[in-house]
Each structure stands twice: as structure tokens, then as C-alpha cells.
Protein backbone atom coordinates (compact mmCIF):
# COMPACT_ATOMS: atom_id res chain seq x y z
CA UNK A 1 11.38 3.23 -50.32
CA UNK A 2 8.24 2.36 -47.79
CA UNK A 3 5.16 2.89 -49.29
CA UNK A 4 1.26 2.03 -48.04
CA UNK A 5 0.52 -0.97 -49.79
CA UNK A 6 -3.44 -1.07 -49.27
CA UNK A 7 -4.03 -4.63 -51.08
CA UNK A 8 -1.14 -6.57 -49.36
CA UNK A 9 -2.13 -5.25 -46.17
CA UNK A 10 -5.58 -6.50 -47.01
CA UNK A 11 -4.20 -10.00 -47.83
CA UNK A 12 -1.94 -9.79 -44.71
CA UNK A 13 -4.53 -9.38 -42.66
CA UNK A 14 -6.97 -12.20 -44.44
CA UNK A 15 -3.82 -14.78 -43.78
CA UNK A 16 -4.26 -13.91 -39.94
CA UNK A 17 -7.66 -14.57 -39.98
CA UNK A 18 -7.72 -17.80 -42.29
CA UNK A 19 -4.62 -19.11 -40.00
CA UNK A 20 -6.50 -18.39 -36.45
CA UNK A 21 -8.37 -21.70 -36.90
CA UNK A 22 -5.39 -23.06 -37.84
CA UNK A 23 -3.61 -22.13 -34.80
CA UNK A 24 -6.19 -23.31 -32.19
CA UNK A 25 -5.89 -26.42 -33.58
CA UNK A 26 -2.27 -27.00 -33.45
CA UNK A 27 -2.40 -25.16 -29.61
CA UNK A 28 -5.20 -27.63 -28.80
CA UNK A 29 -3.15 -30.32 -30.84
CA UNK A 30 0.25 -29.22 -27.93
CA UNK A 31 -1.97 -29.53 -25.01
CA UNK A 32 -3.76 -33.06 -26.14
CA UNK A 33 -0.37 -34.21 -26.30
CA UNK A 34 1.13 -33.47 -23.36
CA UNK A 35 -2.17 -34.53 -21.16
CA UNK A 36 -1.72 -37.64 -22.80
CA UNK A 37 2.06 -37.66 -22.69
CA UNK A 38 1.50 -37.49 -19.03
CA UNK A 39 -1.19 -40.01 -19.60
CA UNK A 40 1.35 -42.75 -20.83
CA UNK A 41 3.84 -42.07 -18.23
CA UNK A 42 1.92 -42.46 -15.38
CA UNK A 43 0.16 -45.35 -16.65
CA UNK A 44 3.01 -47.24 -17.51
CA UNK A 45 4.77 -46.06 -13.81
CA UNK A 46 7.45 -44.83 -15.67
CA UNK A 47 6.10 -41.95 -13.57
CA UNK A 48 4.97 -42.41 -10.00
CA UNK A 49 1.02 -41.53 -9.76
CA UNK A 50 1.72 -40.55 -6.06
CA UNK A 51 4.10 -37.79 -6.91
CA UNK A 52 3.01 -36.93 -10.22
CA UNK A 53 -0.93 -37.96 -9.94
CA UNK A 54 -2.96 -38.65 -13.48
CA UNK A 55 -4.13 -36.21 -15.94
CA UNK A 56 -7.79 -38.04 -15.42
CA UNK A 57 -7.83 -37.58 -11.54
CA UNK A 58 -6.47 -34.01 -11.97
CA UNK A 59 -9.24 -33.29 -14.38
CA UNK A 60 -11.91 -34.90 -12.27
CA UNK A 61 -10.46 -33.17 -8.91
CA UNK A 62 -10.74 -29.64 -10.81
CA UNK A 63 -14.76 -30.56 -12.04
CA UNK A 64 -15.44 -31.38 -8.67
CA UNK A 65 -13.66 -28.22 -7.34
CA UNK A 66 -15.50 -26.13 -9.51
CA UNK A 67 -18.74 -27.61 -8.74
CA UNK A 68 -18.71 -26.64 -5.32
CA UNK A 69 -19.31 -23.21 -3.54
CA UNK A 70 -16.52 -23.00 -0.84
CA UNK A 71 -14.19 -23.47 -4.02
CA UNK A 72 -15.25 -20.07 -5.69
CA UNK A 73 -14.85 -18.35 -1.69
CA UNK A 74 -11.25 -19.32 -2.24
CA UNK A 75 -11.06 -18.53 -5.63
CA UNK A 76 -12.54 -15.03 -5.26
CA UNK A 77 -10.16 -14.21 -2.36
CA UNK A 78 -7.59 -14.94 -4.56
CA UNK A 79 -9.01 -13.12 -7.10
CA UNK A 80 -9.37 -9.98 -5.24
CA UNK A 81 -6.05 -9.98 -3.80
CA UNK A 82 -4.61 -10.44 -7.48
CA UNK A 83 -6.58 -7.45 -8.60
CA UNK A 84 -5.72 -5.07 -5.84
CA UNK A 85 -2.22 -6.12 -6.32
CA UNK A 86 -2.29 -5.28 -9.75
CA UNK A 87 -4.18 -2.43 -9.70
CA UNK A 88 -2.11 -0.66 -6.97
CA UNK A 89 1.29 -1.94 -8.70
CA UNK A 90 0.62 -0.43 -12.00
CA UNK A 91 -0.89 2.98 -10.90
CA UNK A 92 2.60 3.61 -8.48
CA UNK A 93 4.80 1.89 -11.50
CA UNK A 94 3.20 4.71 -14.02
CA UNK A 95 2.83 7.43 -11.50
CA UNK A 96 6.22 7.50 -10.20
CA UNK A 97 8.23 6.02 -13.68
CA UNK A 98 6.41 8.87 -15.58
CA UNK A 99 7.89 11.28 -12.76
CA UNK A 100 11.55 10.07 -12.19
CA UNK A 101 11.70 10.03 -16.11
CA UNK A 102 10.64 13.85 -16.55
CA UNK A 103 12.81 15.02 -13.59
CA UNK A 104 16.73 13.83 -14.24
CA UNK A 105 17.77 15.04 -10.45
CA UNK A 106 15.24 13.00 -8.77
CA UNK A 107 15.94 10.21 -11.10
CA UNK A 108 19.78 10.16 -10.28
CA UNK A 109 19.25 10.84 -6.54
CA UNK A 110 16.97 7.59 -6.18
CA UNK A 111 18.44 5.03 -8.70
CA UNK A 112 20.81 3.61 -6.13
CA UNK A 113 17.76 2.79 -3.44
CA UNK A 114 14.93 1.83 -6.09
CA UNK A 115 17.99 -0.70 -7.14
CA UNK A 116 18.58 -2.04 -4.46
CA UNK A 117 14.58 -2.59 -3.32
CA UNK A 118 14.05 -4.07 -6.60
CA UNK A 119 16.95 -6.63 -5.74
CA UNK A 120 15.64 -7.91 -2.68
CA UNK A 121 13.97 -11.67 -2.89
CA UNK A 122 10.30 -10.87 -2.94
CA UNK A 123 9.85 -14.06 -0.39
CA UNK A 124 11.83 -12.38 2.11
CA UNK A 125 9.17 -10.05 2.42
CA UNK A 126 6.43 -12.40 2.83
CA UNK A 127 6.83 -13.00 6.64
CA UNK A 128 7.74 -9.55 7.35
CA UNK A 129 4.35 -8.20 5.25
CA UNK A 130 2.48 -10.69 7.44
CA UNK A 131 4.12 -9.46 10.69
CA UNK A 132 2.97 -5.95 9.77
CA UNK A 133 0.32 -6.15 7.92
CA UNK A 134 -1.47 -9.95 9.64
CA UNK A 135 -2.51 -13.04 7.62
CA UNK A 136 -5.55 -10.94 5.99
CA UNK A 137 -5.79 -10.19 2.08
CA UNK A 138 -3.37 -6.97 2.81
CA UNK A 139 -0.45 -8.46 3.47
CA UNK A 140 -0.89 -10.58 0.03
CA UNK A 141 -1.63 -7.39 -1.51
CA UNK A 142 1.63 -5.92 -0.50
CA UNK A 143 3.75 -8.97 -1.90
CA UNK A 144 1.83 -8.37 -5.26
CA UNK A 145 2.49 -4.97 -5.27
CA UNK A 146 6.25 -5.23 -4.59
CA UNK A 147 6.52 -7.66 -7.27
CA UNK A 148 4.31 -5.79 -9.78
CA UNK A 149 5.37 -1.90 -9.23
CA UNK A 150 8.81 -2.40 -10.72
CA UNK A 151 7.95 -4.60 -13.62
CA UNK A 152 5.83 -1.30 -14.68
CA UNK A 153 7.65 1.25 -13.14
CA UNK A 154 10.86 0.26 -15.29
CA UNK A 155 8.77 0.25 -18.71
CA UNK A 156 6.98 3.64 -18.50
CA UNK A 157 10.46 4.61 -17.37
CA UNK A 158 12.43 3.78 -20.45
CA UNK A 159 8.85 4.23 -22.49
CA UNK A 160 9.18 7.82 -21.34
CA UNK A 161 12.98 8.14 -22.14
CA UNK A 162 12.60 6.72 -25.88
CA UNK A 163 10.63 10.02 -27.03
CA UNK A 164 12.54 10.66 -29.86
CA UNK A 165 13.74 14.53 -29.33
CA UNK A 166 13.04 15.36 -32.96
CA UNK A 167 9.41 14.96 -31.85
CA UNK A 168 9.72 16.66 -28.80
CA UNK A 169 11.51 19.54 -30.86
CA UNK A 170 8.53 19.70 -33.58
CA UNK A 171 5.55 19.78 -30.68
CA UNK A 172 7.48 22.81 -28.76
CA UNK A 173 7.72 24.37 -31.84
CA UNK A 174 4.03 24.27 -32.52
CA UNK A 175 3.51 25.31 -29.13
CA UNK A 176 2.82 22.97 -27.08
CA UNK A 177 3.01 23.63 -23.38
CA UNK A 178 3.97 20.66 -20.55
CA UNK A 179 0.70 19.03 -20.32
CA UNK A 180 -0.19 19.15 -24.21
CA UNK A 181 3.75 16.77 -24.22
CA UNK A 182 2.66 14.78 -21.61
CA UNK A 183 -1.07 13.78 -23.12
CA UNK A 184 0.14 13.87 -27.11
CA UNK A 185 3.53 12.63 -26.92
CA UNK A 186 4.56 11.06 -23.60
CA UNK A 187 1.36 9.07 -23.05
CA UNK A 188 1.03 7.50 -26.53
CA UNK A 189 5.32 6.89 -26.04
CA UNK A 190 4.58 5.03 -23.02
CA UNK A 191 1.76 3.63 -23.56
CA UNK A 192 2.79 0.68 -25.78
CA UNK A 193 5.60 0.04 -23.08
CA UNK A 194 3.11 -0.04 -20.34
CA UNK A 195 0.91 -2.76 -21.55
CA UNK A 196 3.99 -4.94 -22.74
CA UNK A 197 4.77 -4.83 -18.88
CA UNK A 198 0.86 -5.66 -18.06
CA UNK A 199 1.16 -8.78 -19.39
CA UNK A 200 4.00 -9.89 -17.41
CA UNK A 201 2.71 -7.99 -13.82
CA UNK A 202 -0.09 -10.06 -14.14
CA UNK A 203 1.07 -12.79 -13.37
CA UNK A 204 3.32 -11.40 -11.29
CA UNK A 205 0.34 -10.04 -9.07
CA UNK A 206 -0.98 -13.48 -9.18
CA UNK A 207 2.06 -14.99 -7.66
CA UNK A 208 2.47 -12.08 -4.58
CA UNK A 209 -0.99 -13.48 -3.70
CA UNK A 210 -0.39 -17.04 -3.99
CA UNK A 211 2.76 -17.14 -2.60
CA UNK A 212 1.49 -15.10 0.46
CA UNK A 213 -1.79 -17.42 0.88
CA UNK A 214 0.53 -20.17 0.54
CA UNK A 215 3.16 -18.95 3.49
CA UNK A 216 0.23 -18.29 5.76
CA UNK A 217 -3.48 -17.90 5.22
CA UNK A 218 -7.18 -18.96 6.05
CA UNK A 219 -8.52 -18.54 2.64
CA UNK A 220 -7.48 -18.80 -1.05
CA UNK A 221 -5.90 -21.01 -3.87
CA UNK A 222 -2.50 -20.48 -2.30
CA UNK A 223 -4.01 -21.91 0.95
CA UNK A 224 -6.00 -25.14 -0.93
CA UNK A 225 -2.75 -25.67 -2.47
CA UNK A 226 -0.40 -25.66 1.00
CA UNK A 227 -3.34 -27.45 3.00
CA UNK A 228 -2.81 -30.74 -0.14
CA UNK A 229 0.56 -30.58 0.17
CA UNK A 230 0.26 -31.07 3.86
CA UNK A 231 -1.59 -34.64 3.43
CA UNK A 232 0.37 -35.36 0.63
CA UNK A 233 -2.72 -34.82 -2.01
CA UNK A 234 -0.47 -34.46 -5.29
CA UNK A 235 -3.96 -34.59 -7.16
CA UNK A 236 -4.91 -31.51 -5.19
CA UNK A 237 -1.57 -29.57 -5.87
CA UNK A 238 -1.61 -30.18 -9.64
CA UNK A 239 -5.54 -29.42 -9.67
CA UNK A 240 -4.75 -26.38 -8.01
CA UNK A 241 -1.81 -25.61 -10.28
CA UNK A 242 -4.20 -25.98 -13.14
CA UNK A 243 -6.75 -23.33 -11.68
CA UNK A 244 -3.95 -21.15 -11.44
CA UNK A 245 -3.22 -21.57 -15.00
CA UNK A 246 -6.53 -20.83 -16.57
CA UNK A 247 -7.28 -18.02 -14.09
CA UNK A 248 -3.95 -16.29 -15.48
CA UNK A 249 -4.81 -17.47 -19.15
CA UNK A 250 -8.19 -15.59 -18.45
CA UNK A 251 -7.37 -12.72 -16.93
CA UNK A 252 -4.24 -11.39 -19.68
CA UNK A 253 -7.23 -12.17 -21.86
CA UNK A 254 -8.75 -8.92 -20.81
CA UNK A 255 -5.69 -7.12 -20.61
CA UNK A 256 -5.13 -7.98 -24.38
CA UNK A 257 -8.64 -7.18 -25.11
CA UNK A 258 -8.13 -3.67 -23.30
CA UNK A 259 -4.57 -3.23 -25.33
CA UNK A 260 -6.34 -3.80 -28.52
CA UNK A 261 -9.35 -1.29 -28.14
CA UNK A 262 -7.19 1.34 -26.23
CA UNK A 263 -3.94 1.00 -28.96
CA UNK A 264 -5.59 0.56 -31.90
CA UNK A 265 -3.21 3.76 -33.43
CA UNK A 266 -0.57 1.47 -33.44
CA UNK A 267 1.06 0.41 -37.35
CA UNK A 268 0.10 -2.62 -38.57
CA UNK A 269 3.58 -4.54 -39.52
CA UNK A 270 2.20 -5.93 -42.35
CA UNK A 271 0.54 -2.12 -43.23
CA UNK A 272 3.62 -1.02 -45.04
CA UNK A 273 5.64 -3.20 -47.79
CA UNK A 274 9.31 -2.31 -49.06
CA UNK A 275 10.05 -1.45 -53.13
CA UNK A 276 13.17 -1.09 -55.13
């Protein structure tokens, strides 16, 4: 038998917030030791400092960077075409996963060809998005999108599908008509399934645009990034690597932070407790 338990979910939720100190000590703790890790071998030249530079002059390199104003051109180029990317990605993976999933014909006519686009290697597309689209932010965009649509498109999919019919069955009965299902039932269904595939098509937008910049550009992080590689700069690659990191870190931040405000309906795990 389930059954509230108000107090435990009290002291549940206390343990959380005692242990979050906790926590960003033994993440902070992870990364100390790797930096120095990394540290040891390269002093030592167990590593090679050439190929695998120093966790000091990567440090320094980024400081620098970010001290500068051509660094935040490149950075807000990047920036851009990550949010565009996103943006555009999620709006066609909802739009069009919330349509094949309410209409079973369409569904079955297009599952062989949305397939067999989501197989293709994303880098193949690179050069042929540049052909068509130049070396501007577009053709960036477009990578990000490609990789970013079906990530979403496949969650609000199978969000969509999971409606349990008993629910369906008990919201037609109290007469519900198709939008009332779509904005009381489907949406909160999917929604949980949509921002579990935000986190991930983050990223993923981040990588269309870095990848592109990186294959042929003017501007961006992707671009610092080839343009060290091409002199050999490992410093600049892992400093650039590093920027990538944090910008990532920072921006599923604010997806979280938008998750939590916009599904705060969601069950607590910790709100219900089992008796015998």
C-alpha cells in the first residue's frame, strides 16, 4: 500500500539539501584531481607537453582568451549559431513528433524515410550544407538542426504514444474534445520526455556548430580551434576544448532551471513511502 508520507518526504528533501554541499565538494574534489593528475603526467613527461600541453598553460591561455574582445566575437558567433540550432531543432522535433504520433497513416507512410535521414553521418552533410547554404552561420545552423530535430522528434514521439488509454478513456468521457487532450493530457505526457531530450540536443546543437566552424569558417570557437591545430598550438586546442565545456555546462544550466519552474507537477520520488 502507497501512502503520502508528509514527514519522510520532509526529511527526504532536508537530506538533498544538507548533501548539496556535500556534493560540490566531492565534484570539485574529481576535477582537482584530474587537473592535477594531468599535472603530474606532464611534468614528469610521462606525457608529452607538446601533444598534451599543461593544465597551467591551458588555464592561463583560457584567462587570456577571455580577457580579450575578439575572443567573445567568436564566442558569440558560436553562441548564436548554437541557439538557432537548437531553437529550430526542437520546435520541428515537437511540431512534427506530436503530429506523426496523433496520425498512425502518416506515421507508417514516413517511418522508412525519417529512418533512413536519421542514419546518415551528420559530417557528411557538413560540406554539402556549406555548398548550399556558404560558410556563413546558416550552414552551421543546418548541421545543428539535423543533429538536434531527431533527438526531440523521437521523444515527443514515444512521449505522445505512452498516454496511458485508461486516461485517454476517462477525459473523453468527461468530454473533452481534441484540443482539451492535446493541452491536458498530451502536453503534460510529453512534456517530461521533451526536456529529457533537451538536455542531450544541447549539446548536440553545440556540436552542428562547432563541427561546421571547424570544417570551414571565418568566425567562431570551431574556427579558433582548427586555426591552433593548424600551427600545432595543443595549448590552444585544449583551451578551446575547455570553453566548449563550460559554455555547454552553462547553457543545460538554464535548460534545467526552465525544467524545474515549468515541471514542477511532477511526483517527488521520495513524496510517497511503501507500508505493509
Amino acid at each position: 500500500m502507497h501512502a503520502p508520507a508528509a514527514p519522510e518526504q520532509k526529511r527526504a528533501r532536508k537530506r538533498v539539501i544538507d548533501s548539496r554541499p556535500q556534493l560540490l565538494a566531492l565534484q570539485a574534489f574529481v576535477l582537482l584531481g584530474f587537473f592535477m593528475l594531468w599535472h603530474v603526467l606532464t611534468a614528469t613527461g610521462l606525457l608529452n607537453p607538446f601533444f598534451f600541453a599543461t593544465p597551467l598553460g591551458v588555464l592561463e591561455r583560457t584567462a587570456k582568451d577571455l580577457a580579450t574582445a575578439a575572443f567573445y566575437r567568436h564566442l558569440g558567433i558560436t553562441f548564436l549559431e548554437t541557439v538557432l540550432a537548437f531553437a529550430i531543432g526542437t520546435v520541428a522535433g515537437i511540431v512534427i513528433g506530436f503530429w506523426f504520433a496523433r496520425a498512425p497513416l502518416v506515421s507508417a507512410v514516413f517511418d522508412p524515410y525519417v529512418k533512413a535521414a536519421n542514419a546518415v553521418p551528420r559530417v557528411v552533410l557538413a560540406p554539402i550544407f556549406a555548398l548550399w547554404l556558404g560558410l556563413g552561420i546558416w550552414s552551421k545552423v543546418a548541421l545543428g538542426v539535423s543533429l538536434t530535430f531527431f533527438i526531440v522528434f523521437f521523444n515527443v514521439y514515444q512521449g505522445v504514444k505512452e498516454v496511458s488509454p485508461v486516461i485517454l478513456a476517462n477525459a473523453r468521457m468527461l468530454g473533452m474534445n481534441s484540443r482539451q487532450l492535446l493541452r491536458h493530457v498530451y502536453l503534460p505526457s510529453a512534456m517530461s520526455w521533451v526536456f529529457s531530450s533537451l538536455h542531450t540536443a544541447v549539446g548536440f546543437a553545440l556540436v552542428g556548430a562547432v563541427v561546421g566552424e571547424y570544417l570551414g569558417a571565418s568566425a567562431g570557437l570551431g574556427y579558433r580551434i582548427a586555426q591552433a591545430e593548424g600551427v600545432f598550438d595543443t595549448v590552444g586546442v585544449f583551451s578551446g576544448m575547455l570553453v566548449l565545456t563550460l559554455f555547454v555546462i552553462v547553457i543545460d544550466s538554464a535548460v534545467s532551471a526552465i525544467e524545474s519552474k515549468l515541471l514542477r507537477w511532477r511526483p517527488q520520488t521520495s513524496a510517497t513511502v511503501s507500508t505493509h
